[in-house]
C-alpha atoms as a PDB file:
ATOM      1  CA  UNK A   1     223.408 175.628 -72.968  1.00  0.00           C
ATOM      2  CA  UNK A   2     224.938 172.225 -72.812  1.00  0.00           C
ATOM      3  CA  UNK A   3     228.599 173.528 -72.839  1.00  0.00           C
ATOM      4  CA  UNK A   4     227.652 175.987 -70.309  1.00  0.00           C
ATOM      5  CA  UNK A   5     226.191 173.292 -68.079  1.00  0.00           C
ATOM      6  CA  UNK A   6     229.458 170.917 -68.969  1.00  0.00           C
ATOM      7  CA  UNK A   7     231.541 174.186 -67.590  1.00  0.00           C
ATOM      8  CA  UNK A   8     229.410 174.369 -64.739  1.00  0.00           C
ATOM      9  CA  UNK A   9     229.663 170.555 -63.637  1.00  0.00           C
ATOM     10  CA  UNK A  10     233.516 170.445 -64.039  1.00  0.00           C
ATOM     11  CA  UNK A  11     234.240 173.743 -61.935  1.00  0.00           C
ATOM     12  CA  UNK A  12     231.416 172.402 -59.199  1.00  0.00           C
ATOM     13  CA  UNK A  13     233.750 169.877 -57.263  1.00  0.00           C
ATOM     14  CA  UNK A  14     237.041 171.893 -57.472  1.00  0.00           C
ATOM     15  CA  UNK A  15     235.494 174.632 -56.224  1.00  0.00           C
ATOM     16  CA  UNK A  16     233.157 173.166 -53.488  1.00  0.00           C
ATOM     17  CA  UNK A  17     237.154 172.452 -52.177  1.00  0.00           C
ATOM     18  CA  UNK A  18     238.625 175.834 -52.649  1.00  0.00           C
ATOM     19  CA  UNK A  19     235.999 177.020 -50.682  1.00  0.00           C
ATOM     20  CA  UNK A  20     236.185 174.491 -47.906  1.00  0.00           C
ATOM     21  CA  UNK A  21     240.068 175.867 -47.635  1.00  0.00           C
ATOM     22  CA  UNK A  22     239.368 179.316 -47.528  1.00  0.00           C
ATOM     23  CA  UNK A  23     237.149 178.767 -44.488  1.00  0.00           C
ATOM     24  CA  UNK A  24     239.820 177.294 -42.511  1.00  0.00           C
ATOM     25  CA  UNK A  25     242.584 179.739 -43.790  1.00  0.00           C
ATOM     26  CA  UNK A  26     243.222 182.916 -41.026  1.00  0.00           C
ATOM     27  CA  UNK A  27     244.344 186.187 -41.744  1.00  0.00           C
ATOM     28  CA  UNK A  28     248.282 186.537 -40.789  1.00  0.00           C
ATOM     29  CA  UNK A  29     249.094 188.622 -37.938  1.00  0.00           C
ATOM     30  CA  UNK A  30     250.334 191.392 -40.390  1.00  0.00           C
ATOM     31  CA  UNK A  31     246.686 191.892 -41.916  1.00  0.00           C
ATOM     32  CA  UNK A  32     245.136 194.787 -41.169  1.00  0.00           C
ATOM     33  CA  UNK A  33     242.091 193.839 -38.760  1.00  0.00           C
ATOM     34  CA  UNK A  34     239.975 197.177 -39.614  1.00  0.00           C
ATOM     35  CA  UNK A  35     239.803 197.641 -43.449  1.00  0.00           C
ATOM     36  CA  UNK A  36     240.556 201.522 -44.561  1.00  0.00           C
ATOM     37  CA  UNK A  37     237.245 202.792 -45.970  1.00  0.00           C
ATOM     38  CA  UNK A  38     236.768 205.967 -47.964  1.00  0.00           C
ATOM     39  CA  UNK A  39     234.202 207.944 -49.301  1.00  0.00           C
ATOM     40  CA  UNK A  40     234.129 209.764 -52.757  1.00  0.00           C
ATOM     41  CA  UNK A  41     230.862 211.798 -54.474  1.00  0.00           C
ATOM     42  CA  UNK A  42     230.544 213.841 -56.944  1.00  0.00           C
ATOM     43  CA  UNK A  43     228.715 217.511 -56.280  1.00  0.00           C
ATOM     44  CA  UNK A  44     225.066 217.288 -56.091  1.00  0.00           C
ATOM     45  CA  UNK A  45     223.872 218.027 -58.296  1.00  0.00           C
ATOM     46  CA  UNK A  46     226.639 217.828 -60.531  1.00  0.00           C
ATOM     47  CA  UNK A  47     227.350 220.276 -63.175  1.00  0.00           C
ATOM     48  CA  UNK A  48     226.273 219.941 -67.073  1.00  0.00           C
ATOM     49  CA  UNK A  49     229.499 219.053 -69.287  1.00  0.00           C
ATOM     50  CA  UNK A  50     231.845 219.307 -66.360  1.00  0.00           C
ATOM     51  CA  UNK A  51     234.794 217.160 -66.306  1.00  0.00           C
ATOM     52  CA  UNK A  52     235.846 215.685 -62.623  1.00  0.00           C
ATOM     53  CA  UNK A  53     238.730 213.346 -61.506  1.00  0.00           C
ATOM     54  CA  UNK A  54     239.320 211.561 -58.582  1.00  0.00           C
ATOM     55  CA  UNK A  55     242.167 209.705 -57.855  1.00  0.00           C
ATOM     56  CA  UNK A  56     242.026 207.565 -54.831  1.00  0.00           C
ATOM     57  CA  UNK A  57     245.401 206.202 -53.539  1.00  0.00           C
ATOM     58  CA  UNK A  58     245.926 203.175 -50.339  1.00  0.00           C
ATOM     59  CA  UNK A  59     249.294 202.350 -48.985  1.00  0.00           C
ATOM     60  CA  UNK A  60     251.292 199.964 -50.758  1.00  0.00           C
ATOM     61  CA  UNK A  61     250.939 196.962 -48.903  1.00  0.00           C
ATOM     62  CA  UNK A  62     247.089 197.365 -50.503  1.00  0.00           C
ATOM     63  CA  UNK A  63     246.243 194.042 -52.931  1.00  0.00           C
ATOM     64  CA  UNK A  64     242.791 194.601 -52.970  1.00  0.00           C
ATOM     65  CA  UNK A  65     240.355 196.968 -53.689  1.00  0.00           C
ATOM     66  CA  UNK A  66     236.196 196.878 -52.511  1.00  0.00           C
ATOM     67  CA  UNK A  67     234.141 199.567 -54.554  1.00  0.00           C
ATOM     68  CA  UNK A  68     230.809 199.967 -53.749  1.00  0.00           C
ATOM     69  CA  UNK A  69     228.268 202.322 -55.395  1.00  0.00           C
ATOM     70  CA  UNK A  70     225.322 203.807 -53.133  1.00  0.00           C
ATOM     71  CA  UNK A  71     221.813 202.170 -54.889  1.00  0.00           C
ATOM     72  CA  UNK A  72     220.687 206.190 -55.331  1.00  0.00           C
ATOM     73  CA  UNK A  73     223.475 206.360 -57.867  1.00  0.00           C
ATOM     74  CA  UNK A  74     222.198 207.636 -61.315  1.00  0.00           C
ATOM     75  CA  UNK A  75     223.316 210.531 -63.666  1.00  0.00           C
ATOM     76  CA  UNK A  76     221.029 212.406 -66.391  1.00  0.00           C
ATOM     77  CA  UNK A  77     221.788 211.328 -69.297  1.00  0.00           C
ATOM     78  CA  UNK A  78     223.848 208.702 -71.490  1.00  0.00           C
ATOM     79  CA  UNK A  79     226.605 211.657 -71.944  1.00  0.00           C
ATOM     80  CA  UNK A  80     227.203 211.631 -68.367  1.00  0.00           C
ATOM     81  CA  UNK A  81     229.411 208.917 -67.080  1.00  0.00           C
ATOM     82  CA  UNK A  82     231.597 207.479 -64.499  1.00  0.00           C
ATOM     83  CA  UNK A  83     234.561 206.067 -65.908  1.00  0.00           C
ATOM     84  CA  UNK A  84     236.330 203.487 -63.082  1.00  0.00           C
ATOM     85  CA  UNK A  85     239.953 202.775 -63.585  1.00  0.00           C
ATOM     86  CA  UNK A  86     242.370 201.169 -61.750  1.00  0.00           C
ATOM     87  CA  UNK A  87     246.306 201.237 -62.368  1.00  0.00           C
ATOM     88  CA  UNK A  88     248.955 203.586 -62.083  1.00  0.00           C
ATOM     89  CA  UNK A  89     251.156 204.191 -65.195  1.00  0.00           C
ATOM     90  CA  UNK A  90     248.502 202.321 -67.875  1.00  0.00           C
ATOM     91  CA  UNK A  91     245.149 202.919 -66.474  1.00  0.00           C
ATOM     92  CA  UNK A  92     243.035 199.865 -67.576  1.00  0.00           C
ATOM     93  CA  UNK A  93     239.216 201.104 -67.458  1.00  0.00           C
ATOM     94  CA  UNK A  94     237.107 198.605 -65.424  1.00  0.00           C
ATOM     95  CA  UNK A  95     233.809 200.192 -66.277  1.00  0.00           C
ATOM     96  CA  UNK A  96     231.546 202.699 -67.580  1.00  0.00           C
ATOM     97  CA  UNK A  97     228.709 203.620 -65.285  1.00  0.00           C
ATOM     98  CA  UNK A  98     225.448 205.859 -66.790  1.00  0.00           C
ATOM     99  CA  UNK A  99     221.781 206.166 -66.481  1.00  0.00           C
ATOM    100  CA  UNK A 100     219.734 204.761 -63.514  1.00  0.00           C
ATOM    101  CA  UNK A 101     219.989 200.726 -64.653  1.00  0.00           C
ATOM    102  CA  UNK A 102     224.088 199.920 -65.203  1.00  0.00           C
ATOM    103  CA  UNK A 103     225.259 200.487 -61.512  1.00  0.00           C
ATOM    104  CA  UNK A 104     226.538 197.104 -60.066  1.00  0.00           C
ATOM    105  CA  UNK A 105     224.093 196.494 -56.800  1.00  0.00           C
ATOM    106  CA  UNK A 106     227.047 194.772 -55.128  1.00  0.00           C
ATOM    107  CA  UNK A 107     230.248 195.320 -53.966  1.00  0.00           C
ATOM    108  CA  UNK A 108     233.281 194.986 -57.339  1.00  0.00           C
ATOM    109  CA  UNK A 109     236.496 193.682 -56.023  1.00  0.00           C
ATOM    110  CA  UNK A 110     239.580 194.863 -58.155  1.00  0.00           C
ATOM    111  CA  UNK A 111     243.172 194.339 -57.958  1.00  0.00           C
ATOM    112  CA  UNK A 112     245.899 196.798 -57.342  1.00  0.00           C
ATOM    113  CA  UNK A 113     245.603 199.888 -54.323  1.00  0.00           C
ATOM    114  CA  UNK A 114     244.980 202.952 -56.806  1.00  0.00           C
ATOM    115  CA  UNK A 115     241.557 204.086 -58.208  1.00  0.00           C
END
């Protein structure tokens, strides 16, 4: 507890700054003004021991990546799973998502422009 509070008091100032700058910081004129949005599900219901994958794809000039998950989200059982990745040529898994309680309730933001 003391470290963490230590951490907490040495990151407080810094950051207090950094976000002072980002408020005055405006997007350049090359920035897209209305952010692509895209839906995926799965069937519902989806089927016992089937095996889906969706790849989801945004133009290069894509940095960043929103995922949200709709709060209804849930699958049976611990077998069934959504496995996020993001990458291209080495997938690097963000996440495993199962059950009714391990769904984030807000928005993930993740580098790269391929799901």
């Amino acid at each position: 507890p003391n470290s963490a509070l230590q951490l907490l008091t040495s990151v407080r100032r810094p950051l207090a700054q950094v976000t002072r700058l980002c408020s005055t910081l405006r997007l350049p004129d090359h920035a897209p003004k209305d952010p692509v949005s895209l839906v995926v599900e799965s069937s519902h219901p989806y089927e016992v021991t089937a095996r889906d994958r969706k790849v989801v794809s945004f133009n290069a000039d894509v940095k960043w990546m929103v995922v949200s998950f709709d709060p209804r989200c849930v699958t049976v059982q611990r077998e069934d799973e959504i496995n996020l990745f993001i990458g291209d040529k080495d997938p690097v898994l963000v996440h495993t998502y199962f059950g009714k309680d391990s769904w984030p309730s807000r928005p993930i933001v993740l580098p790269g422009n391929k799901l």
